[in-house]
PDB file of N, CA and C in Angstrom:
ATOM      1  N   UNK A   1      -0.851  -2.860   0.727  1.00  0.00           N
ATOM      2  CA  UNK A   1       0.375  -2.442   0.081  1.00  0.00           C
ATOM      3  C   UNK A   1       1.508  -2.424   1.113  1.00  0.00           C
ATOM      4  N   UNK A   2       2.298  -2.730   0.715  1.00  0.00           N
ATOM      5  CA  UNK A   2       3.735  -2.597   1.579  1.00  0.00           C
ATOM      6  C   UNK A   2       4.297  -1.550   1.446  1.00  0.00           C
ATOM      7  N   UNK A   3       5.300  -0.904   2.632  1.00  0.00           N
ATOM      8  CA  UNK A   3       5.591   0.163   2.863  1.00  0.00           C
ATOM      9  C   UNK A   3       6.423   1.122   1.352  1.00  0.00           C
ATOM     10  N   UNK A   4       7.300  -0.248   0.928  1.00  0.00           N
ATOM     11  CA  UNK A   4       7.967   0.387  -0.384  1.00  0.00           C
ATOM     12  C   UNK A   4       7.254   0.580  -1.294  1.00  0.00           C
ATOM     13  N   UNK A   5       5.691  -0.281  -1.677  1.00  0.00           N
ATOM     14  CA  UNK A   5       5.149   0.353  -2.790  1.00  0.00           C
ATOM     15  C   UNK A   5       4.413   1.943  -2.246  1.00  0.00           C
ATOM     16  N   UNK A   6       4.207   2.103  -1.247  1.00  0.00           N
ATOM     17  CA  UNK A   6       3.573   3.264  -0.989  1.00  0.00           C
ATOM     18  C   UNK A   6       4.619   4.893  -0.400  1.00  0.00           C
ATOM     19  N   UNK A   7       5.589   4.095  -0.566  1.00  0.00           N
ATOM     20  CA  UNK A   7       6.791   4.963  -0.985  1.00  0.00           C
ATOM     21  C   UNK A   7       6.831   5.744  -2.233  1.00  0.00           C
ATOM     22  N   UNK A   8       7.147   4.404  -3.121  1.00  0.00           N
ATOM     23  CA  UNK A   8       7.385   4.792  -4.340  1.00  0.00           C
ATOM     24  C   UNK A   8       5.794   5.426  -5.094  1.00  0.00           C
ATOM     25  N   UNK A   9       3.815   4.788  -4.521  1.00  0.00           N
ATOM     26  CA  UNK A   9       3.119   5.844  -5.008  1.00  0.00           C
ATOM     27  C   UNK A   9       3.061   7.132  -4.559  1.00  0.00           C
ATOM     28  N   UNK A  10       3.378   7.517  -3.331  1.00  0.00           N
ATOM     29  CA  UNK A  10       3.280   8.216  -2.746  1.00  0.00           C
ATOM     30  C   UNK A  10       4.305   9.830  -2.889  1.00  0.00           C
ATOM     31  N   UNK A  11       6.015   9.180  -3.442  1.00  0.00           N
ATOM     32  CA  UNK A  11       7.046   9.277  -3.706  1.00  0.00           C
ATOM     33  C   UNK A  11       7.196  10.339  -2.316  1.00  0.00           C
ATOM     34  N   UNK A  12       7.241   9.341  -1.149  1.00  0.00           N
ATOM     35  CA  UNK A  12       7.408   9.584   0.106  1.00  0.00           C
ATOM     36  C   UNK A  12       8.745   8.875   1.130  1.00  0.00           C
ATOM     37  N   UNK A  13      10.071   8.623   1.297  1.00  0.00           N
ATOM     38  CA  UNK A  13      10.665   7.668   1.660  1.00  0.00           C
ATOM     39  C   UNK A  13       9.986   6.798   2.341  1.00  0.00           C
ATOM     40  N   UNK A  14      10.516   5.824   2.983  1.00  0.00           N
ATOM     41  CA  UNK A  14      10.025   4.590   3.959  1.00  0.00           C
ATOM     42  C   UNK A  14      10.101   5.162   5.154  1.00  0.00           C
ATOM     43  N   UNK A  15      11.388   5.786   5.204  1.00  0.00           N
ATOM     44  CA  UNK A  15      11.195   6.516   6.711  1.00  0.00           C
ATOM     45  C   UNK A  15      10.721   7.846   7.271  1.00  0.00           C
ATOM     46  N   UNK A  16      10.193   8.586   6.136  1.00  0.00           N
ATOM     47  CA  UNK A  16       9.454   9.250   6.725  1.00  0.00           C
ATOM     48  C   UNK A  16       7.861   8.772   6.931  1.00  0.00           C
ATOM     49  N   UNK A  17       7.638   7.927   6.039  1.00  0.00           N
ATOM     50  CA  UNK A  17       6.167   6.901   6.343  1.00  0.00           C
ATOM     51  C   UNK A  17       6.430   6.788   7.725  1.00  0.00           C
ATOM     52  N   UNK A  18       7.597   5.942   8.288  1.00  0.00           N
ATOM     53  CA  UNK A  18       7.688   5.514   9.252  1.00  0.00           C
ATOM     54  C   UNK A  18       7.297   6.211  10.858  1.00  0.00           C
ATOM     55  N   UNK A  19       7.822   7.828  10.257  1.00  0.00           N
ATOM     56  CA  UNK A  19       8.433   8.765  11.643  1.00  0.00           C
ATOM     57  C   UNK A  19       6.705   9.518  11.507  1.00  0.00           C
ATOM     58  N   UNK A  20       6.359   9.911  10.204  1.00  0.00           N
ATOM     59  CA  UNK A  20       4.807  10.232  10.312  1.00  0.00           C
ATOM     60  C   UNK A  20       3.837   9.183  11.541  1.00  0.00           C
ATOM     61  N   UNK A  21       4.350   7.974  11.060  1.00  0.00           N
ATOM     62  CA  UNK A  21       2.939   6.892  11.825  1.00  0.00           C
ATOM     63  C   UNK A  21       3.668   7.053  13.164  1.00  0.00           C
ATOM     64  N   UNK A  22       5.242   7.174  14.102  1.00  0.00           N
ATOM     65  CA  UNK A  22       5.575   7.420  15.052  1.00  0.00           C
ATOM     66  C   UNK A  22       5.149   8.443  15.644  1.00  0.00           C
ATOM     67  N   UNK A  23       5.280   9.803  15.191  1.00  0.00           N
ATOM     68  CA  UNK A  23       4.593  10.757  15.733  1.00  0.00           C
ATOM     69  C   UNK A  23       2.679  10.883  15.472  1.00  0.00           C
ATOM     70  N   UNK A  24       2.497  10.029  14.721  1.00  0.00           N
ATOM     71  CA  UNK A  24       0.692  10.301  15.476  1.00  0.00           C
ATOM     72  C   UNK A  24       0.650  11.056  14.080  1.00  0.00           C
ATOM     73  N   UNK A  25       1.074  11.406  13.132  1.00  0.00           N
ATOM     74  CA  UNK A  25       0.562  12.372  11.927  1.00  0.00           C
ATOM     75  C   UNK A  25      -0.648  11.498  10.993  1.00  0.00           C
ATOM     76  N   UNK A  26       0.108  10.312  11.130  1.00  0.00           N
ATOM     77  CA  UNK A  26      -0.583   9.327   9.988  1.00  0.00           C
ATOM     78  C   UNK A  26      -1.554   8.129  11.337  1.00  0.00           C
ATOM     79  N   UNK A  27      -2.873   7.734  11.377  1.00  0.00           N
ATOM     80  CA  UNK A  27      -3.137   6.621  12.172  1.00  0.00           C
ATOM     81  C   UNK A  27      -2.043   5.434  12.145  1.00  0.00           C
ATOM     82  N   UNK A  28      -1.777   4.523  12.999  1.00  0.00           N
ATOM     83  CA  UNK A  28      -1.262   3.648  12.906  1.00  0.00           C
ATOM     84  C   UNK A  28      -1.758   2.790  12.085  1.00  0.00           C
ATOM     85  N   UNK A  29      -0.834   2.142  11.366  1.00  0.00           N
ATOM     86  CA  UNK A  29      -0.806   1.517   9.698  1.00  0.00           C
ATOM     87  C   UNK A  29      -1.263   0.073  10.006  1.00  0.00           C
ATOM     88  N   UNK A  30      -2.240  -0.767   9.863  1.00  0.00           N
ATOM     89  CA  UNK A  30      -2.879  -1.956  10.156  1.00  0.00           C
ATOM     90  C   UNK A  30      -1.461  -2.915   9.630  1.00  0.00           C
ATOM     91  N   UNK A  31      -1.230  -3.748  10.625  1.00  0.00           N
ATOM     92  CA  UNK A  31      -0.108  -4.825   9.889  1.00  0.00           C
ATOM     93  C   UNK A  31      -0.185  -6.365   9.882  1.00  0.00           C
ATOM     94  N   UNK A  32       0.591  -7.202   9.160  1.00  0.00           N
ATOM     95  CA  UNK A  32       0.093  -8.255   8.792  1.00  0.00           C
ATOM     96  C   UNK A  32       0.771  -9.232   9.919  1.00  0.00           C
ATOM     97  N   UNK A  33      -0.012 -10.801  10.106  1.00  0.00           N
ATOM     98  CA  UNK A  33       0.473 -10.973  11.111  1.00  0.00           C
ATOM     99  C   UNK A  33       2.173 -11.028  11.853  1.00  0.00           C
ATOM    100  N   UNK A  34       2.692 -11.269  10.794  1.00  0.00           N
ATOM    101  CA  UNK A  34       4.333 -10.904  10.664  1.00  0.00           C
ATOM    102  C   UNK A  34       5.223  -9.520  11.098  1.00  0.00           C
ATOM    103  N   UNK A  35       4.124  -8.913  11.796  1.00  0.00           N
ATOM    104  CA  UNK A  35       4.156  -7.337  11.973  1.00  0.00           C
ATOM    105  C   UNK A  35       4.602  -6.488  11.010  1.00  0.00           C
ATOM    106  N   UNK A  36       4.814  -6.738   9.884  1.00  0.00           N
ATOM    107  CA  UNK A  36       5.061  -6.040   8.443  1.00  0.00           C
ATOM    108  C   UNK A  36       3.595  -4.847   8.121  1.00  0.00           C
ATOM    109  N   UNK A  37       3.762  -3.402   7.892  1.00  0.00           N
ATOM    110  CA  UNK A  37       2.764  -2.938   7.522  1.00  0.00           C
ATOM    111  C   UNK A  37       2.162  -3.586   6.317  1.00  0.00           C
ATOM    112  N   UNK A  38       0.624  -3.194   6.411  1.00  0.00           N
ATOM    113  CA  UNK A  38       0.001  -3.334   5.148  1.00  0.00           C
ATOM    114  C   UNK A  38      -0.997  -2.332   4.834  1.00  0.00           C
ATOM    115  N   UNK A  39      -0.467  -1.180   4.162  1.00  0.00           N
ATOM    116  CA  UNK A  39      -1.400  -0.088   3.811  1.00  0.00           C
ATOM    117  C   UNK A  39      -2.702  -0.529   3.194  1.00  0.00           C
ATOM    118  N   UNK A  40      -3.584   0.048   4.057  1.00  0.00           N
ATOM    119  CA  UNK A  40      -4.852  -0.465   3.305  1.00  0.00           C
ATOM    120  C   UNK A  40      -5.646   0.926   2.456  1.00  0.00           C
ATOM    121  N   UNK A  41      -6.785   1.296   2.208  1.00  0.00           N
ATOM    122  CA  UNK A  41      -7.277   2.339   1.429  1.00  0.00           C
ATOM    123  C   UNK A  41      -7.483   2.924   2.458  1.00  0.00           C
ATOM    124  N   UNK A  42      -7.795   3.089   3.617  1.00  0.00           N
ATOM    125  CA  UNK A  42      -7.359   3.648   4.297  1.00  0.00           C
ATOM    126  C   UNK A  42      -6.131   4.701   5.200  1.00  0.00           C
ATOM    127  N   UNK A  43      -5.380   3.876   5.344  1.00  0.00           N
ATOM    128  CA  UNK A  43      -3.938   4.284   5.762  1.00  0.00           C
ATOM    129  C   UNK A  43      -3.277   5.574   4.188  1.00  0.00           C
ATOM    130  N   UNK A  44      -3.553   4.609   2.818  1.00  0.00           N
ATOM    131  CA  UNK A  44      -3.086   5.448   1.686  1.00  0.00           C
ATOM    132  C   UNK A  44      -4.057   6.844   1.517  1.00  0.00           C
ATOM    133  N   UNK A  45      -5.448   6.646   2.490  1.00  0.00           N
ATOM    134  CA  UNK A  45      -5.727   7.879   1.975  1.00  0.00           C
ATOM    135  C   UNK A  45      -5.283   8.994   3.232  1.00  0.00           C
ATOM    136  N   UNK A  46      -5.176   8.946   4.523  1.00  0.00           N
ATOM    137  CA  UNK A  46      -4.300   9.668   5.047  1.00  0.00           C
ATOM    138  C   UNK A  46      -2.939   9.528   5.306  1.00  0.00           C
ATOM    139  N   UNK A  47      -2.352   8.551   3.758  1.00  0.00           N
ATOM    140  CA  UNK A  47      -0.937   9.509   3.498  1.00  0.00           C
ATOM    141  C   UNK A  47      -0.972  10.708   2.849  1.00  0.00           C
ATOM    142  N   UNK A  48      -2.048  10.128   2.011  1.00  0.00           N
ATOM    143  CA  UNK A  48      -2.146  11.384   0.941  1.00  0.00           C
ATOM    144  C   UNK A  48      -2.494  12.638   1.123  1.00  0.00           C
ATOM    145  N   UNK A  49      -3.594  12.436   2.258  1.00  0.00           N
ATOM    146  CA  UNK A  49      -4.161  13.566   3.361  1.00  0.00           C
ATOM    147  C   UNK A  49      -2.872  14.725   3.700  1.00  0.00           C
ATOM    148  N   UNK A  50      -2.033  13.881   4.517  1.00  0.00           N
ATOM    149  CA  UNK A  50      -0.856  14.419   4.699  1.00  0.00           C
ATOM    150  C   UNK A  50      -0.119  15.240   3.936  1.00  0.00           C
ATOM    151  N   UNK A  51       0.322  14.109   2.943  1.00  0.00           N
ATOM    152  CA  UNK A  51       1.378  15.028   1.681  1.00  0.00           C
ATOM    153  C   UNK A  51       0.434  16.270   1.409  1.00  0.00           C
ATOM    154  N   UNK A  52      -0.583  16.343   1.267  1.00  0.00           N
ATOM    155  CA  UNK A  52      -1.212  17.241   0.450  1.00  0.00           C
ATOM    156  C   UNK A  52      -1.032  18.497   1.230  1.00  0.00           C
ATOM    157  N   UNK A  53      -1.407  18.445   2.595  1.00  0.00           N
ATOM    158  CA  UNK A  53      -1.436  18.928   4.170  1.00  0.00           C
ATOM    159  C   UNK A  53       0.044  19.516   3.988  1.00  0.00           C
ATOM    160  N   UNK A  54       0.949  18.558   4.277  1.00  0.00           N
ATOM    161  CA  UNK A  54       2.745  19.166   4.295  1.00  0.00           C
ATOM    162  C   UNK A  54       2.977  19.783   2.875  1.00  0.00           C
ATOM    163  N   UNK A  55       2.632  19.573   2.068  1.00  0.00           N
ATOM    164  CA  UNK A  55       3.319  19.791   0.809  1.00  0.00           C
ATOM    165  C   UNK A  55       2.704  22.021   0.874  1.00  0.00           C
ATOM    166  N   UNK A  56       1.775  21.537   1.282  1.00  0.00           N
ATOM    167  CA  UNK A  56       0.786  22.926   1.192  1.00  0.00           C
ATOM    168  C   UNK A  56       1.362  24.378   2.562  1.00  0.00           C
ATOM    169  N   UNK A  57       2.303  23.445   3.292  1.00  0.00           N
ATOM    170  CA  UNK A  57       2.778  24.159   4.855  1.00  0.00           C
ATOM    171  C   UNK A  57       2.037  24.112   5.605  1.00  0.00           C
ATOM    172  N   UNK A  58       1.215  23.285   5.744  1.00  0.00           N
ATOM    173  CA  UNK A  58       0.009  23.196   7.072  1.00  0.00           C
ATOM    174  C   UNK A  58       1.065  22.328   8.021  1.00  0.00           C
ATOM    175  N   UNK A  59       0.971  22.827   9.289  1.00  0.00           N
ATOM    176  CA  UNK A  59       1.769  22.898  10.489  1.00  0.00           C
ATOM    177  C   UNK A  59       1.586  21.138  10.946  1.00  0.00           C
ATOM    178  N   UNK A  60       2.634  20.516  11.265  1.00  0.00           N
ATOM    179  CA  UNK A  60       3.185  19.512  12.275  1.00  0.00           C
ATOM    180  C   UNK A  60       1.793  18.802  13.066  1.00  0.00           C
ATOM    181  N   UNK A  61       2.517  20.307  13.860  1.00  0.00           N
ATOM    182  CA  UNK A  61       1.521  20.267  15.147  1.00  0.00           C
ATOM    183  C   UNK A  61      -0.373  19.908  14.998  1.00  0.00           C
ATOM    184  N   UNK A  62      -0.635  21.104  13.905  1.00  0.00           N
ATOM    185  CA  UNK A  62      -2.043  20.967  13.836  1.00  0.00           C
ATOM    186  C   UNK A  62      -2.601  19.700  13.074  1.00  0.00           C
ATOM    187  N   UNK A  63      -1.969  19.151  12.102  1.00  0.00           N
ATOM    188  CA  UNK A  63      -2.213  18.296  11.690  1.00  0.00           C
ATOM    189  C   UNK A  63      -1.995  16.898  13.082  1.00  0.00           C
ATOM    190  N   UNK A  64      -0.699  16.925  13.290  1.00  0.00           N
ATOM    191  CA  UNK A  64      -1.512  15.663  14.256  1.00  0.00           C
ATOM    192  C   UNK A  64      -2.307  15.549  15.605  1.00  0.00           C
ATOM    193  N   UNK A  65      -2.717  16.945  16.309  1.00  0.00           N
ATOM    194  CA  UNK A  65      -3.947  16.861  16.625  1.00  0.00           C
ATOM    195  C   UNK A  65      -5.172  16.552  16.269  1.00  0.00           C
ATOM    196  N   UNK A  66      -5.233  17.032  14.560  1.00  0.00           N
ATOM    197  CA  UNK A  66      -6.563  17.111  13.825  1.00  0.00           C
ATOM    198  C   UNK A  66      -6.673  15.430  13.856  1.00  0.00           C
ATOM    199  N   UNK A  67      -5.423  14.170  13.410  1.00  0.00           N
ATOM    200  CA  UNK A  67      -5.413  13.154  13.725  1.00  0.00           C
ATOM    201  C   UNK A  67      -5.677  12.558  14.923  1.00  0.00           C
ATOM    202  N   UNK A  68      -5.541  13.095  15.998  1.00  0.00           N
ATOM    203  CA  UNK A  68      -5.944  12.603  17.170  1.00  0.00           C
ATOM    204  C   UNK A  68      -7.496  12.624  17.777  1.00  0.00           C
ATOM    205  N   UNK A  69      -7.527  13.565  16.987  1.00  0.00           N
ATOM    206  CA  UNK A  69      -8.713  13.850  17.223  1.00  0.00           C
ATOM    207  C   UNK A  69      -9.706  13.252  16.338  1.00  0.00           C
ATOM    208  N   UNK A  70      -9.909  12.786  15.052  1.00  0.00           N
ATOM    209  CA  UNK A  70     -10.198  12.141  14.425  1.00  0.00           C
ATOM    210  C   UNK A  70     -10.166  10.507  14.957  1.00  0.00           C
ATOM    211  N   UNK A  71      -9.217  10.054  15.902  1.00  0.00           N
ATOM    212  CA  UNK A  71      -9.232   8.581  16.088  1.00  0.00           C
ATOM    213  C   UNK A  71      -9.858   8.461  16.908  1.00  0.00           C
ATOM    214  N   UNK A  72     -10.472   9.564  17.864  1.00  0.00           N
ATOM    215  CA  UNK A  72     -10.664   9.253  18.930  1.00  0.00           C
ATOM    216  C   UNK A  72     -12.591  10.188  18.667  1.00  0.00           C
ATOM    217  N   UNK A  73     -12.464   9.962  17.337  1.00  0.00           N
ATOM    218  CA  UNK A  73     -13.965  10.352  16.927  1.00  0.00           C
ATOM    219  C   UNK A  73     -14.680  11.483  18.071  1.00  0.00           C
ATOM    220  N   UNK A  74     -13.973  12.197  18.142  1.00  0.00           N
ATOM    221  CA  UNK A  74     -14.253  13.636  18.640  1.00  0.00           C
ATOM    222  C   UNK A  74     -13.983  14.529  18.902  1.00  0.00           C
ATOM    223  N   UNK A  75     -14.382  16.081  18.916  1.00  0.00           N
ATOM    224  CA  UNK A  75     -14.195  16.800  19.359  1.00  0.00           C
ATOM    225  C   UNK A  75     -14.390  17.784  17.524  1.00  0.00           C
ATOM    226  N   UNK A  76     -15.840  17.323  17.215  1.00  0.00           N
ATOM    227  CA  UNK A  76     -15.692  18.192  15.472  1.00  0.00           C
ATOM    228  C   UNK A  76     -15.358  19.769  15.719  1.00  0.00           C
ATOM    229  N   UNK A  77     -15.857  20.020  16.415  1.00  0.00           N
ATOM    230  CA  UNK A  77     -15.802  21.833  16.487  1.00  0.00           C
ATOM    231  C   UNK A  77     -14.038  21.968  16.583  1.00  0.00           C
ATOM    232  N   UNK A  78     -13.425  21.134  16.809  1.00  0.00           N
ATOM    233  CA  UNK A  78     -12.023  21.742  16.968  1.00  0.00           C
ATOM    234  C   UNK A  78     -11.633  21.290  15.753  1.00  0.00           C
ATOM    235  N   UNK A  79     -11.461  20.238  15.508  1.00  0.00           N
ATOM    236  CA  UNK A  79     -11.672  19.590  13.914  1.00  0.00           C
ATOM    237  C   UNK A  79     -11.266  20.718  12.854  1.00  0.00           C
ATOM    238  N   UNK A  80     -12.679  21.188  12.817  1.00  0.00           N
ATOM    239  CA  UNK A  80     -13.189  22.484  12.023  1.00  0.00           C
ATOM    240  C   UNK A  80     -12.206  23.780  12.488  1.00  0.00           C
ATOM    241  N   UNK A  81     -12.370  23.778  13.283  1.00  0.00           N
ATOM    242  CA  UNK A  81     -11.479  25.016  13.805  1.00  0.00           C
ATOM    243  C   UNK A  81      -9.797  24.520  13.439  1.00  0.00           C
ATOM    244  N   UNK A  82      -9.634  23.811  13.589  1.00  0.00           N
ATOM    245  CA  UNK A  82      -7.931  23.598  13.110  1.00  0.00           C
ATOM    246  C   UNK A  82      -7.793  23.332  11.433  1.00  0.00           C
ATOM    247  N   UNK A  83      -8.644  23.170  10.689  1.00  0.00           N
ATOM    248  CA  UNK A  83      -8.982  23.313   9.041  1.00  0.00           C
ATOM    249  C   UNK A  83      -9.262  24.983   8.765  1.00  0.00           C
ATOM    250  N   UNK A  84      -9.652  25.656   9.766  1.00  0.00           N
ATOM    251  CA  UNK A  84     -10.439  26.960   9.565  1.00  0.00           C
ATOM    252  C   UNK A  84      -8.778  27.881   9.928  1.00  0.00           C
ATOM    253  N   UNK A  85      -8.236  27.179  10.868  1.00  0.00           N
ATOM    254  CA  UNK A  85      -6.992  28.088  11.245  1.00  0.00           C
ATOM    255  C   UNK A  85      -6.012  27.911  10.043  1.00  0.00           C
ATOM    256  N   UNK A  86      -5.800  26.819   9.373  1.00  0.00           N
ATOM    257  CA  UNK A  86      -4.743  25.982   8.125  1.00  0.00           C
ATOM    258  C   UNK A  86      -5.006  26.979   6.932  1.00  0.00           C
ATOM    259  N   UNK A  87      -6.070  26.538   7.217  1.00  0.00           N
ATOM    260  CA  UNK A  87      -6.800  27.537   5.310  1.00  0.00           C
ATOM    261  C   UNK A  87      -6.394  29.149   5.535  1.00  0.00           C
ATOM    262  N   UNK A  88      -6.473  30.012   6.723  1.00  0.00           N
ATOM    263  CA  UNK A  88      -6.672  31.319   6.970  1.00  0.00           C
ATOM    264  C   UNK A  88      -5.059  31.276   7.015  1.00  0.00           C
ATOM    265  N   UNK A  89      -4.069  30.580   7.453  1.00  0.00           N
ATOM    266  CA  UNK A  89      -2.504  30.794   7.561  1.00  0.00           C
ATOM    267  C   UNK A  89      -1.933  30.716   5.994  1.00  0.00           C
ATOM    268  N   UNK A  90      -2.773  29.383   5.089  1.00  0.00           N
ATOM    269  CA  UNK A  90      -2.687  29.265   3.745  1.00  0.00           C
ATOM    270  C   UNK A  90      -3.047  30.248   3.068  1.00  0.00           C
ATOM    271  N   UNK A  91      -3.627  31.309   3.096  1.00  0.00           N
ATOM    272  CA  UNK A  91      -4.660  32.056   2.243  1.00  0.00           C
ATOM    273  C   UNK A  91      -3.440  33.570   2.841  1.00  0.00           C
ATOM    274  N   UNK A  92      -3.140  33.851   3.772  1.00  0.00           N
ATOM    275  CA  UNK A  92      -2.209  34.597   3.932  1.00  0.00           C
ATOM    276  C   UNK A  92      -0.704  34.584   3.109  1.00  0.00           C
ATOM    277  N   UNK A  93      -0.104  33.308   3.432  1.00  0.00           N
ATOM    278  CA  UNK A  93       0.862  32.724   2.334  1.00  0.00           C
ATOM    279  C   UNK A  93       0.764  32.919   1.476  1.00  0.00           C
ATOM    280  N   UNK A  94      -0.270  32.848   0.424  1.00  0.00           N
ATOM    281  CA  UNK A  94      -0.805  32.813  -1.120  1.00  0.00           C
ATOM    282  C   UNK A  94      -0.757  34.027  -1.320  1.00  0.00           C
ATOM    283  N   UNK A  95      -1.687  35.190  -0.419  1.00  0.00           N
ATOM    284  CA  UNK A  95      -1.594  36.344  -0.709  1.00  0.00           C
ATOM    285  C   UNK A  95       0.036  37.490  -1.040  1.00  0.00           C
ATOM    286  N   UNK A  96       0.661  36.409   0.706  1.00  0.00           N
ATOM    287  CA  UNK A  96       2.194  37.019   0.395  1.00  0.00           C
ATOM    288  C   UNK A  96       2.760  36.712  -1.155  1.00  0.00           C
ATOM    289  N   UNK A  97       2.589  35.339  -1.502  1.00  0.00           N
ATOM    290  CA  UNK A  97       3.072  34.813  -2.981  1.00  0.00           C
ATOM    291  C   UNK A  97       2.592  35.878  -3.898  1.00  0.00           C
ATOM    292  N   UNK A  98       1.353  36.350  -3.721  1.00  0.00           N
ATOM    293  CA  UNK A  98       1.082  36.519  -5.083  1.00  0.00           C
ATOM    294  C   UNK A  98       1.757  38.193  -5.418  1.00  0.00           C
ATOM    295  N   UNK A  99       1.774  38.732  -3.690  1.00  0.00           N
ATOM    296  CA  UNK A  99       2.159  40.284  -4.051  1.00  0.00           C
ATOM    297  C   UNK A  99       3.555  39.871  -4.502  1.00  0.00           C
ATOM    298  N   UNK A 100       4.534  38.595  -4.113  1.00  0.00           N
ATOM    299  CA  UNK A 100       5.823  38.941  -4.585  1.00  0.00           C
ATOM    300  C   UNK A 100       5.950  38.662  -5.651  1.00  0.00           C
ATOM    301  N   UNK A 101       4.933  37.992  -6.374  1.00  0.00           N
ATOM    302  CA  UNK A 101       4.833  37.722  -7.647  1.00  0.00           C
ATOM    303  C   UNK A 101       5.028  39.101  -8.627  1.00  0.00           C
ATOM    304  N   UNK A 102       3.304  39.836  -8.187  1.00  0.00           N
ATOM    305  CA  UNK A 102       3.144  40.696  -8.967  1.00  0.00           C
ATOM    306  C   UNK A 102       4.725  41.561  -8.853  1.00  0.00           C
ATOM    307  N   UNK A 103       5.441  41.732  -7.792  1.00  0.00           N
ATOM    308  CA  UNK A 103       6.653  42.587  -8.091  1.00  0.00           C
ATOM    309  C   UNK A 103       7.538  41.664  -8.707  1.00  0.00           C
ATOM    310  N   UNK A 104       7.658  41.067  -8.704  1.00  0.00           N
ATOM    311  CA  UNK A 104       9.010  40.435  -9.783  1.00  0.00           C
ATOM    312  C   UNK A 104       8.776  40.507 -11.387  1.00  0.00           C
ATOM    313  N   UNK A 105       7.242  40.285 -11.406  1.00  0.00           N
ATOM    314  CA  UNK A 105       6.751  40.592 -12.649  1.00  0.00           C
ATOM    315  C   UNK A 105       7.320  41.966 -13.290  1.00  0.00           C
ATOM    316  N   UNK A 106       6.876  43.142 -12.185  1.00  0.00           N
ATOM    317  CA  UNK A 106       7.169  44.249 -12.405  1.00  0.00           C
ATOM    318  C   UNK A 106       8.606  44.658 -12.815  1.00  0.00           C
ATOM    319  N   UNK A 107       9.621  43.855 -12.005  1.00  0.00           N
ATOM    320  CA  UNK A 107      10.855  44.145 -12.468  1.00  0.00           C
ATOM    321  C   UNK A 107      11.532  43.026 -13.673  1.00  0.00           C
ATOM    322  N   UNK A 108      10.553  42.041 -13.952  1.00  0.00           N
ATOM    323  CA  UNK A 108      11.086  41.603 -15.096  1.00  0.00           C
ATOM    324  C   UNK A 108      10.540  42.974 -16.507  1.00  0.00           C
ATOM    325  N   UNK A 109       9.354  43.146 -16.425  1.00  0.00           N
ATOM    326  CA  UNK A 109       8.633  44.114 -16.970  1.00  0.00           C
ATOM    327  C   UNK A 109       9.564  44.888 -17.453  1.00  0.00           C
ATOM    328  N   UNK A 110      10.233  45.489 -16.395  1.00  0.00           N
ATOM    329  CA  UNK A 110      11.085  47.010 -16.085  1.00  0.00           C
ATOM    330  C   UNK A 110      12.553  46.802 -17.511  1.00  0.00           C
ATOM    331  N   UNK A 111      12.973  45.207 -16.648  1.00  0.00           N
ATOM    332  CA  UNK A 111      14.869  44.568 -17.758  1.00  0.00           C
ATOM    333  C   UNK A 111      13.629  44.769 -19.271  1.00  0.00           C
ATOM    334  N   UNK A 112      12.444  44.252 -19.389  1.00  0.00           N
ATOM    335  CA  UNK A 112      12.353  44.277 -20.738  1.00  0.00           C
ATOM    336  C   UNK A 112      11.897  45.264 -22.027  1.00  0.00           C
ATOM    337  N   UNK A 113      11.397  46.602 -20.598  1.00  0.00           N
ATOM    338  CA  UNK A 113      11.899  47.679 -21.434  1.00  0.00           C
ATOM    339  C   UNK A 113      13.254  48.198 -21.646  1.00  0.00           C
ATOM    340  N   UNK A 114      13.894  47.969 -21.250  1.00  0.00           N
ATOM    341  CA  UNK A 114      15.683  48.579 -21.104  1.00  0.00           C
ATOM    342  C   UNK A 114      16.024  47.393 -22.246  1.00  0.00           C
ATOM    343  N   UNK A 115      15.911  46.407 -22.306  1.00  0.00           N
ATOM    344  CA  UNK A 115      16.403  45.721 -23.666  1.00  0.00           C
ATOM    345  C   UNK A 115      15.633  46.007 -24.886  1.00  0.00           C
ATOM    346  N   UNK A 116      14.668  46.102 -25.150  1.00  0.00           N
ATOM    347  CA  UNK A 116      13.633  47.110 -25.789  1.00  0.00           C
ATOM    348  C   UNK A 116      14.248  47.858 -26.690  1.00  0.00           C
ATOM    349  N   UNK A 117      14.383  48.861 -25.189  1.00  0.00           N
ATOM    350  CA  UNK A 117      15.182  50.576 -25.891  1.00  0.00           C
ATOM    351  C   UNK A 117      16.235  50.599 -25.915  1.00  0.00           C
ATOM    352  N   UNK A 118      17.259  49.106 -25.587  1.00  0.00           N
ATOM    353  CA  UNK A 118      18.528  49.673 -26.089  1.00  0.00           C
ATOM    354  C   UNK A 118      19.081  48.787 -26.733  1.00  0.00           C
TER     355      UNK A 118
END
């Protein structure tokens, strides 16, 4: 796939495809002899890796170590440990979400007794 169709599946610009595979987030993208990328099932599945990764707030940083470390087929225990640190920073987040949830609830709760009773 070329960079614009995996833009538009991805609904990722071209240049942040671009600045991901510059900084090491994404492996470098196999290209054709014309030096034009060509996403293969590969490359599309750690875009997707990614988005899923950024979209969720998992950190820059840890993610493209976890990539580096992955290309260079070692080092699983850290691997694990930088998935184990993501999930425990995620699971904190969620928790913050959900208490501000439950209070907004509470004060929508609150306007819809006062329209209620008056």
């Amino acid at each position: 796939m070329t960079i614009g169709e995996v833009s538009k599946k991805y609904d990722i610009t071209t240049d942040t495809l671009r600045y991901y595979e510059r900084i090491g987030l994404i492996p470098p993208v196999p290209r054709k002899k014309n030096g034009i990328r060509d996403y293969d099932e590969t490359a599309c599945g750690w875009v997707s890796f990614v988005k899923c990764m950024r979209s969720a707030g998992v950190q820059i940083e840890a993610l493209i170590e976890y990539v580096a470390l992955m290309q260079t087929n070692s080092g699983l225990e850290r691997r694990k440990k930088i998935l184990i640190e993501q999930r425990t920073r995620l699971q904190k987040q969620a928790e913050h979400l959900k208490s501000t949830i439950e209070r907004l609830d509470y004060k929508i709760n609150h306007y819809d007794e006062l329209f209620a009773g008056g």
